[in-house]
PDB file of N, CA and C in Angstrom:
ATOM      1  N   UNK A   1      62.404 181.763 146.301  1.00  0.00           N
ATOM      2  CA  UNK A   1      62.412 181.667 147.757  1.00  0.00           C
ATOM      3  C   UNK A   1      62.810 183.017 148.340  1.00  0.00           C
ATOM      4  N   UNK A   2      61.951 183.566 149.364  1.00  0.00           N
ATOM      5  CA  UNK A   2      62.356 184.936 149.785  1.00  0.00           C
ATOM      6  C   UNK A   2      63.064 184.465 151.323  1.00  0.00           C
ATOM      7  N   UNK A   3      63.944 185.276 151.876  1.00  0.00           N
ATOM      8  CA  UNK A   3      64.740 185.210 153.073  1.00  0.00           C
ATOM      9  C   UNK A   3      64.154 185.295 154.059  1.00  0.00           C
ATOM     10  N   UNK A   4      62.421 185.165 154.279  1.00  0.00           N
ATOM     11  CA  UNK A   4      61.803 184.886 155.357  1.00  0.00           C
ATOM     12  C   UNK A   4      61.585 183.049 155.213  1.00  0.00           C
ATOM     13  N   UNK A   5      61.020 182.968 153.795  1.00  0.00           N
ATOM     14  CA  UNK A   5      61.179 181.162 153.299  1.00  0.00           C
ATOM     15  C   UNK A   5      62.063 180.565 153.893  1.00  0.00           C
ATOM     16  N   UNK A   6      63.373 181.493 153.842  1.00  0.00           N
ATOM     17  CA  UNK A   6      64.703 180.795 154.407  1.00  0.00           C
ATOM     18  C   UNK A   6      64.474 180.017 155.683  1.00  0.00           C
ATOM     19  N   UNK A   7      64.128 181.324 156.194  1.00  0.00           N
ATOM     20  CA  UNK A   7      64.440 181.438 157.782  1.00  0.00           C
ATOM     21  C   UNK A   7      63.672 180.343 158.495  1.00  0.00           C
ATOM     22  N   UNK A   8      62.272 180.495 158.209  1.00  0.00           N
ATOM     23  CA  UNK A   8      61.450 179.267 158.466  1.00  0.00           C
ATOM     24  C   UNK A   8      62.013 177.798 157.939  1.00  0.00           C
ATOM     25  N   UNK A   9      62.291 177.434 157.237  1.00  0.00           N
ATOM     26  CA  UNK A   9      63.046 175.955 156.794  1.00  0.00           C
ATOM     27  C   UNK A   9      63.975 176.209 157.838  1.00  0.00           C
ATOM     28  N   UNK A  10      64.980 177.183 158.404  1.00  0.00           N
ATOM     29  CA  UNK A  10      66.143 177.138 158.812  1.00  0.00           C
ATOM     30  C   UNK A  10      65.707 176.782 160.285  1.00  0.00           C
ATOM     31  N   UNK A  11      64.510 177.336 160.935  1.00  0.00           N
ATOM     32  CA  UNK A  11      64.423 177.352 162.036  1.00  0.00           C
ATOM     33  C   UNK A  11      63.683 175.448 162.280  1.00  0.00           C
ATOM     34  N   UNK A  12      62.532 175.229 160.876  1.00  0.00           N
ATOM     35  CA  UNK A  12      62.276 173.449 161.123  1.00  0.00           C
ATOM     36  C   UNK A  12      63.225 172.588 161.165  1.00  0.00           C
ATOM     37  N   UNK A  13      64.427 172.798 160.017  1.00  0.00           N
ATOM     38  CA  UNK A  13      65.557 172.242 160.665  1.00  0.00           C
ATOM     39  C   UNK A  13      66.307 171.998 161.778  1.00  0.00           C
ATOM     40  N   UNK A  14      66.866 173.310 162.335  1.00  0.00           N
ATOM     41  CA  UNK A  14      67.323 173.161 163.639  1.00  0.00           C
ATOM     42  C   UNK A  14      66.188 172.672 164.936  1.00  0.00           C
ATOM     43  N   UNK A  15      64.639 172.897 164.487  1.00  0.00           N
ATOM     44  CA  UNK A  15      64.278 172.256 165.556  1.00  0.00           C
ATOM     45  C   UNK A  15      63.956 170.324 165.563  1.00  0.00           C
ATOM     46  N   UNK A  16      64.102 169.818 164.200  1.00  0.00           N
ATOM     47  CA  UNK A  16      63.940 168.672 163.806  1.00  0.00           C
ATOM     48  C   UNK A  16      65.174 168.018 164.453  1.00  0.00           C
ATOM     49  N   UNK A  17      66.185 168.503 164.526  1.00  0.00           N
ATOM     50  CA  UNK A  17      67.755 168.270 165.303  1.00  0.00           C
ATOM     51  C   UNK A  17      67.865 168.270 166.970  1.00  0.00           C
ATOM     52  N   UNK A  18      67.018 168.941 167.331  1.00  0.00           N
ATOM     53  CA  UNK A  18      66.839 168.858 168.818  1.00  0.00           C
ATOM     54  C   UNK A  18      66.927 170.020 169.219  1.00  0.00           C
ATOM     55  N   UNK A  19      67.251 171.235 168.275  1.00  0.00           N
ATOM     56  CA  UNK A  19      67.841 172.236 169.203  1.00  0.00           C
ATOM     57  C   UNK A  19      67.202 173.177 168.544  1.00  0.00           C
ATOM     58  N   UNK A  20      67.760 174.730 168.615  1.00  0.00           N
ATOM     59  CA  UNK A  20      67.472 176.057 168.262  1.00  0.00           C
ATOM     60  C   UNK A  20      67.681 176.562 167.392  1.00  0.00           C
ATOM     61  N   UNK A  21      67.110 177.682 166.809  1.00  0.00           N
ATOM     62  CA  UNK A  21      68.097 178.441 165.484  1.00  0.00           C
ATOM     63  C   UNK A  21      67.356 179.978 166.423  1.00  0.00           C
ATOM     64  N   UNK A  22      67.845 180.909 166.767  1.00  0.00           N
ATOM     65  CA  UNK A  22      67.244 181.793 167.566  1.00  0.00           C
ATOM     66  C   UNK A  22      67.542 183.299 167.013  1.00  0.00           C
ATOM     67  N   UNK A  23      66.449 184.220 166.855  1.00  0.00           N
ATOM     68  CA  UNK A  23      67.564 185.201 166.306  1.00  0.00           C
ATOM     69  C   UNK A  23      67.447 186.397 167.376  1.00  0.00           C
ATOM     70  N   UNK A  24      68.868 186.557 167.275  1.00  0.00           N
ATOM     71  CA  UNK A  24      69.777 187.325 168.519  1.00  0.00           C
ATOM     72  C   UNK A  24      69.692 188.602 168.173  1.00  0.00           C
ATOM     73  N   UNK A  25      69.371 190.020 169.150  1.00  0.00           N
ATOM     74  CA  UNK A  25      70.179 191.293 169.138  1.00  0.00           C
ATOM     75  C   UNK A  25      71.162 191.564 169.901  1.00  0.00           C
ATOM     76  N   UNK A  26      72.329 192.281 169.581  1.00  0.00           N
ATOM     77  CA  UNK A  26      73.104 192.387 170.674  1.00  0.00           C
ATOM     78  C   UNK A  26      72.946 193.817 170.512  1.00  0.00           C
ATOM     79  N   UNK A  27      72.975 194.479 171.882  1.00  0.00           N
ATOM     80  CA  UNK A  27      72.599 195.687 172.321  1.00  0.00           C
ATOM     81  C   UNK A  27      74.268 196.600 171.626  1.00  0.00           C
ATOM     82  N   UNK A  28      74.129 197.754 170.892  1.00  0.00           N
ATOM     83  CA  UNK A  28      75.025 198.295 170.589  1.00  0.00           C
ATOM     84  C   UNK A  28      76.194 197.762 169.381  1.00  0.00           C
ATOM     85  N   UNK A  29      75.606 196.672 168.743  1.00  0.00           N
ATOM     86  CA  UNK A  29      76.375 196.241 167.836  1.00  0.00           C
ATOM     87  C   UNK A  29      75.798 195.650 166.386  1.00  0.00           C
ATOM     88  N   UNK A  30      76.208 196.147 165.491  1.00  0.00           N
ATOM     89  CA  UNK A  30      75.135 196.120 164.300  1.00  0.00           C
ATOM     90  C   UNK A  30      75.814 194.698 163.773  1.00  0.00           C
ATOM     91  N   UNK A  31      74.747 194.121 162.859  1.00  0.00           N
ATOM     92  CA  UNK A  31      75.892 193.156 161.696  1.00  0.00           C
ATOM     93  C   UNK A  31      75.518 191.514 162.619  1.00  0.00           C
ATOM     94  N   UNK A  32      75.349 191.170 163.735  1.00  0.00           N
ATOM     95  CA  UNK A  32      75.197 189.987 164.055  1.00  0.00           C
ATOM     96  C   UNK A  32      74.179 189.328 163.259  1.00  0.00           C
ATOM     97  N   UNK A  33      74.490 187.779 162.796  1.00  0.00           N
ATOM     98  CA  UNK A  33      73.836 187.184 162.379  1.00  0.00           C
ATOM     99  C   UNK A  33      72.164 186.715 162.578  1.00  0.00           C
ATOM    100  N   UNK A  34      71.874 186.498 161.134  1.00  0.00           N
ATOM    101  CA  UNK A  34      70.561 186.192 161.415  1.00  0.00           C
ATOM    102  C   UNK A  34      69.327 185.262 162.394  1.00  0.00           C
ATOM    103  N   UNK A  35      70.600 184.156 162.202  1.00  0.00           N
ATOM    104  CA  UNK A  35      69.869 183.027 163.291  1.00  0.00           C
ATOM    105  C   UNK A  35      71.242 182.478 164.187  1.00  0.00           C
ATOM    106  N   UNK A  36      71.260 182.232 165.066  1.00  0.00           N
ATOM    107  CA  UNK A  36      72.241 181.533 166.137  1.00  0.00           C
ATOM    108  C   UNK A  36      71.644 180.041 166.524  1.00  0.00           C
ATOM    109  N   UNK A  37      72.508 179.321 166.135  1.00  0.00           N
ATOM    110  CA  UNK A  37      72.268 177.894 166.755  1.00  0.00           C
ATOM    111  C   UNK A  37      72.875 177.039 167.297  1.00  0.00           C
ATOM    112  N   UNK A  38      71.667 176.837 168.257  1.00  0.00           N
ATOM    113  CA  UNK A  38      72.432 175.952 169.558  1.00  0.00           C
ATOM    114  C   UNK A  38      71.666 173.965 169.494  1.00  0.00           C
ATOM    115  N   UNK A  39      73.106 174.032 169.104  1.00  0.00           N
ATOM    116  CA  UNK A  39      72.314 172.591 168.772  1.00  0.00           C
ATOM    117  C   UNK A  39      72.491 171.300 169.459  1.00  0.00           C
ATOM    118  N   UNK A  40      72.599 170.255 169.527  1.00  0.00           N
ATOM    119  CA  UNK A  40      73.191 168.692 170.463  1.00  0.00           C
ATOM    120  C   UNK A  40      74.323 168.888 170.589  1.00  0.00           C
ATOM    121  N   UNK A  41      74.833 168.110 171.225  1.00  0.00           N
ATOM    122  CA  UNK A  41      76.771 167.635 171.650  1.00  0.00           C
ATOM    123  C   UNK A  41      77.418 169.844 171.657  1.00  0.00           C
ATOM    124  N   UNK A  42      76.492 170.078 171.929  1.00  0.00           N
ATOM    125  CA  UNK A  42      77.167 171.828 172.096  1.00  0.00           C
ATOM    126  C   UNK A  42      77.463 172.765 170.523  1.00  0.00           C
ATOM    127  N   UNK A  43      77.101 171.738 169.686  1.00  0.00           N
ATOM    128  CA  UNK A  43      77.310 172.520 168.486  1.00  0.00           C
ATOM    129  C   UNK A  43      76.377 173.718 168.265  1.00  0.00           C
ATOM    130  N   UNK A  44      77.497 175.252 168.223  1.00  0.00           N
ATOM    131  CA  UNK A  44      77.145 176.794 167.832  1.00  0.00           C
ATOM    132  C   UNK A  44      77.343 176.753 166.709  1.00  0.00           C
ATOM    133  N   UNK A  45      76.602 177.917 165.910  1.00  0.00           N
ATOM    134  CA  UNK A  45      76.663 178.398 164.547  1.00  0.00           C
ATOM    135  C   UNK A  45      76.104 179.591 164.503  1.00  0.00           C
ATOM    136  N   UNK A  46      76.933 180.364 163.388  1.00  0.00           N
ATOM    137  CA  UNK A  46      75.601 181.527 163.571  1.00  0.00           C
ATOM    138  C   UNK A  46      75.574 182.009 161.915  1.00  0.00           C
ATOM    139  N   UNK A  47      74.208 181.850 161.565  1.00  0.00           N
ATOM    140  CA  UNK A  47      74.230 182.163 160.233  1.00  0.00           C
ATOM    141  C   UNK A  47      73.510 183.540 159.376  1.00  0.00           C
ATOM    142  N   UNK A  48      74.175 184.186 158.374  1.00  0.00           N
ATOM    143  CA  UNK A  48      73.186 185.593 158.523  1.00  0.00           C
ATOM    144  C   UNK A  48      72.663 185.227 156.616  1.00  0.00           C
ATOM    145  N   UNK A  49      71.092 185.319 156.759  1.00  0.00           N
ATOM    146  CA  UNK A  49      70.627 184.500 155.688  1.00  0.00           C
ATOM    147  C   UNK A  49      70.582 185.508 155.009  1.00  0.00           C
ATOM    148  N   UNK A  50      70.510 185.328 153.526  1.00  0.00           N
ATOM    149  CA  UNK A  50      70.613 186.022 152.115  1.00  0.00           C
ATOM    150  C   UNK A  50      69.290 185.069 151.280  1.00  0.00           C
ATOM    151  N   UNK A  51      68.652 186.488 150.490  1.00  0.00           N
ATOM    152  CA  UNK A  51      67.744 185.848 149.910  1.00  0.00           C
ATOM    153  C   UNK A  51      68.654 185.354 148.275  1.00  0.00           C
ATOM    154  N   UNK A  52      68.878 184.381 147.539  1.00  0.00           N
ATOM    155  CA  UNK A  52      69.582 183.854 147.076  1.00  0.00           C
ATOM    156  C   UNK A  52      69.762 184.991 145.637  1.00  0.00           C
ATOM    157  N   UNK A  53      70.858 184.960 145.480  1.00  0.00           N
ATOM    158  CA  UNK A  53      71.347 186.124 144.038  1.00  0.00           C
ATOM    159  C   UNK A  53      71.696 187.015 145.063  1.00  0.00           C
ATOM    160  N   UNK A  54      71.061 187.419 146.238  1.00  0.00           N
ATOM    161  CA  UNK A  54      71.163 188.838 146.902  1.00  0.00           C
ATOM    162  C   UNK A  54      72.356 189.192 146.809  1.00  0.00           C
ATOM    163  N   UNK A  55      73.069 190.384 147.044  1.00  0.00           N
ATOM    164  CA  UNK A  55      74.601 190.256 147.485  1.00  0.00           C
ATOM    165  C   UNK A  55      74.482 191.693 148.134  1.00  0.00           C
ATOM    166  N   UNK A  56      73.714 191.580 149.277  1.00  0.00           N
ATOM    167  CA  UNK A  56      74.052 192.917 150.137  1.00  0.00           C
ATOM    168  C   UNK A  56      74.361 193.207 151.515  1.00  0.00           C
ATOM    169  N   UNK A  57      75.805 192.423 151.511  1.00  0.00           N
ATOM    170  CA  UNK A  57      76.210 192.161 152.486  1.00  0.00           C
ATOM    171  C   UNK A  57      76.708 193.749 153.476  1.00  0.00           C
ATOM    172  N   UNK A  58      75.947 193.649 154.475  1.00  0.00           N
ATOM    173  CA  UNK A  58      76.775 195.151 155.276  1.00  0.00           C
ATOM    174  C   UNK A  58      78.454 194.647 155.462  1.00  0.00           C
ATOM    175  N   UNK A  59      79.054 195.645 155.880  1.00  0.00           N
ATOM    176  CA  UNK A  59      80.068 196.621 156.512  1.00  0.00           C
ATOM    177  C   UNK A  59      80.350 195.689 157.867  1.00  0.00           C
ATOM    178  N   UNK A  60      79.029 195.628 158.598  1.00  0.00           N
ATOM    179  CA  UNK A  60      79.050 195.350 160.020  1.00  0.00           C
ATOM    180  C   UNK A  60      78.405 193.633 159.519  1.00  0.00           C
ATOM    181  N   UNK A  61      78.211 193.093 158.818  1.00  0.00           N
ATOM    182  CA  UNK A  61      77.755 191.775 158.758  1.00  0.00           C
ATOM    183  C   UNK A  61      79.171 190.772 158.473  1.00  0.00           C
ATOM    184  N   UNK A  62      79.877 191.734 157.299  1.00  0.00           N
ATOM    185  CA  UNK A  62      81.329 190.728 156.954  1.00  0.00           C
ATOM    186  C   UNK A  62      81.910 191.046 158.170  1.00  0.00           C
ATOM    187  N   UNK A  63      81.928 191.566 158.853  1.00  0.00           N
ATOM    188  CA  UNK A  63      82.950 191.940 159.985  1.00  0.00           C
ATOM    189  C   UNK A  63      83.009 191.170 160.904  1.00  0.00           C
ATOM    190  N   UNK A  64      81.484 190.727 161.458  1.00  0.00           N
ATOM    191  CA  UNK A  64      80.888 190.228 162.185  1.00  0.00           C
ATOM    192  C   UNK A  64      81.410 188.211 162.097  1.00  0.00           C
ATOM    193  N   UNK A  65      81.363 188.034 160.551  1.00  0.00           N
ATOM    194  CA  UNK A  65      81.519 186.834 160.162  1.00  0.00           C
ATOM    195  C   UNK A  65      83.233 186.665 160.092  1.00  0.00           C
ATOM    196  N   UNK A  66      84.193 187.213 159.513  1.00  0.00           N
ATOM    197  CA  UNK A  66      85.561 187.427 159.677  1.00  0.00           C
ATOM    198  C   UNK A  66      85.660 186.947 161.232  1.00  0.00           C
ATOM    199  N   UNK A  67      84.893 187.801 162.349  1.00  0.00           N
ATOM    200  CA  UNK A  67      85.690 187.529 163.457  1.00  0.00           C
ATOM    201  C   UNK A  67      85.080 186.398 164.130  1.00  0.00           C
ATOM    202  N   UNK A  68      84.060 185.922 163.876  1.00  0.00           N
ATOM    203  CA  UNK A  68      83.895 184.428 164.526  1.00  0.00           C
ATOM    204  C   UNK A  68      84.425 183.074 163.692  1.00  0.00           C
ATOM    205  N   UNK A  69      84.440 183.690 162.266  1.00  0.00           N
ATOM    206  CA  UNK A  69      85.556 182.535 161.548  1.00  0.00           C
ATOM    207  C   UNK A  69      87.186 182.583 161.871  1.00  0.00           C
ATOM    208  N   UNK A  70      87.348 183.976 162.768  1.00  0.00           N
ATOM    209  CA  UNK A  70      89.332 183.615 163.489  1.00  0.00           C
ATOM    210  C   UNK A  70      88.969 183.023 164.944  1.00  0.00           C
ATOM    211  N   UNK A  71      88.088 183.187 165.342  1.00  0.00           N
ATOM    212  CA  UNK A  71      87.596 182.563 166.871  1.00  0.00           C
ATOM    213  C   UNK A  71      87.291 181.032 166.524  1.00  0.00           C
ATOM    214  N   UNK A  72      87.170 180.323 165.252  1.00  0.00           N
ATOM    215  CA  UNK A  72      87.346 179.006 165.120  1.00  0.00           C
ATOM    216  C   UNK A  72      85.901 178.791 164.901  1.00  0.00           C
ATOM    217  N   UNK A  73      84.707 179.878 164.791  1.00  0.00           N
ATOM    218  CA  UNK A  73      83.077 179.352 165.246  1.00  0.00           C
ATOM    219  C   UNK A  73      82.791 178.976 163.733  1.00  0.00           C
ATOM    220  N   UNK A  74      81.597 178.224 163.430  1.00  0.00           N
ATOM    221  CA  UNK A  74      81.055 177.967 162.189  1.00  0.00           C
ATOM    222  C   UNK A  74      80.480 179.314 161.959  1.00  0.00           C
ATOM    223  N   UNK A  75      80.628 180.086 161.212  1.00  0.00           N
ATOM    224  CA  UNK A  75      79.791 181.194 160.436  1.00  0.00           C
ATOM    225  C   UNK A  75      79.718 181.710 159.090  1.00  0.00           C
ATOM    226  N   UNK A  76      78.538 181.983 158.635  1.00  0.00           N
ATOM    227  CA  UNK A  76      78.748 182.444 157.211  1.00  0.00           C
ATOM    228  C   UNK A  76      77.654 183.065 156.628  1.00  0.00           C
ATOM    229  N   UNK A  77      77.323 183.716 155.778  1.00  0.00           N
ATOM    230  CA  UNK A  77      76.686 183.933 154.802  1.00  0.00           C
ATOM    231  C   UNK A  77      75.787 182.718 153.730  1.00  0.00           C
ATOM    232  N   UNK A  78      74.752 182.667 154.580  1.00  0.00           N
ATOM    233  CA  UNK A  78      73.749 180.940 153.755  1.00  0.00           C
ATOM    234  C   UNK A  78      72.610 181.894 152.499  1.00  0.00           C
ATOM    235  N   UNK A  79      72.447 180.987 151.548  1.00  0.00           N
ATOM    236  CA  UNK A  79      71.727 181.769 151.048  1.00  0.00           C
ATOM    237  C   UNK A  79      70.463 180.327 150.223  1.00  0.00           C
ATOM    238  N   UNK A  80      70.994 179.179 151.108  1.00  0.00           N
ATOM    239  CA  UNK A  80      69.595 177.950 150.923  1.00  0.00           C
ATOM    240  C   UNK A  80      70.290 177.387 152.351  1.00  0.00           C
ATOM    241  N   UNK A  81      68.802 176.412 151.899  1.00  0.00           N
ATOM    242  CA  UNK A  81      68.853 175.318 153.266  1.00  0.00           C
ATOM    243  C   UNK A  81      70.494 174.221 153.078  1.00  0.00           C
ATOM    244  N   UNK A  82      70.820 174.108 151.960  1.00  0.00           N
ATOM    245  CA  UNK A  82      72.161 173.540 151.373  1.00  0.00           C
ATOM    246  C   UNK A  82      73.033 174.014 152.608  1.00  0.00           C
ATOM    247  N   UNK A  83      73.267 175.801 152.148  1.00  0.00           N
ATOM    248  CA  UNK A  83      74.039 176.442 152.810  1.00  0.00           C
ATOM    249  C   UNK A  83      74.511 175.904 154.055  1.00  0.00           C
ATOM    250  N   UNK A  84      73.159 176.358 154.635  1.00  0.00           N
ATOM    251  CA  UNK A  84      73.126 175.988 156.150  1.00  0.00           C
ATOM    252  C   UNK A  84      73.342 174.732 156.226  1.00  0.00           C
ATOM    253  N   UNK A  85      73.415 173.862 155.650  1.00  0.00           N
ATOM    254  CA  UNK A  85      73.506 172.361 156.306  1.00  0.00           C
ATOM    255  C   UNK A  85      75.058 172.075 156.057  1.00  0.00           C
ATOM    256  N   UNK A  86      75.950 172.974 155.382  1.00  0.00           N
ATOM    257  CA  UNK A  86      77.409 172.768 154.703  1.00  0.00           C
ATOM    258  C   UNK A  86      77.334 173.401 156.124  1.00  0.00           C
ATOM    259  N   UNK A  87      76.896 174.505 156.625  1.00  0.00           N
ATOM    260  CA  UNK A  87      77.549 175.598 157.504  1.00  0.00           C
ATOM    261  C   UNK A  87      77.525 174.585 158.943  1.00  0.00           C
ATOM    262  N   UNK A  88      76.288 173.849 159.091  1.00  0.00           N
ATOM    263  CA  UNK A  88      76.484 172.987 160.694  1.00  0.00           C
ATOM    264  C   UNK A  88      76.749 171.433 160.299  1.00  0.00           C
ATOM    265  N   UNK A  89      77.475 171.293 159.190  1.00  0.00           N
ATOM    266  CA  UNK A  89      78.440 170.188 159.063  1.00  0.00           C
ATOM    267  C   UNK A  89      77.508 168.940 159.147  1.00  0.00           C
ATOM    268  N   UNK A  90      76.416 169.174 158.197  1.00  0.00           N
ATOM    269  CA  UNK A  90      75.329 167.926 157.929  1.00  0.00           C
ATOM    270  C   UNK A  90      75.227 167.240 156.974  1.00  0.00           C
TER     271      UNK A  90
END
């Protein structure tokens, strides 16, 4: 499975759920996650996908994930559809 495979399952999922998986730039800041999701009852997530074995996590990606996991948000490093479904608590 390559990390575009991912992304597509990731995005039929979140739209089979009712909602989004969207992927975000933020102007001036490297490392934000791959897909952001906005899903029913207000549930956020933001997940930055890995093609599975990969391990090349940036500088600005752990950083990124550290500070929305002390802000209380679901985030992480997914590297299957598993992942992601541990990550939005399915």
């Amino acid at each position: 499975m390559t990390e575009a495979d991912l992304e597509a399952d990731v995005i039929e999922l979140a739209e089979g759920l009712g909602g989004y998986a969207l992927k975000l730039k933020i102007e001036a800041e490297r490392g934000w996650g791959d897909r952001t999701f906005f899903l029913p009852e207000a549930k956020f997530a933001i997940a930055e996908l890995k093609k599975p074995g990969k391990n090349d996590r940036s500088i600005n990606q752990r950083k990124w994930i550290r500070r929305l996991q002390r802000l209380g948000f679901a985030a992480d490093f997914c590297e299957s559809i598993d992942d992601v479904k541990r990550l939005l608590d399915l």
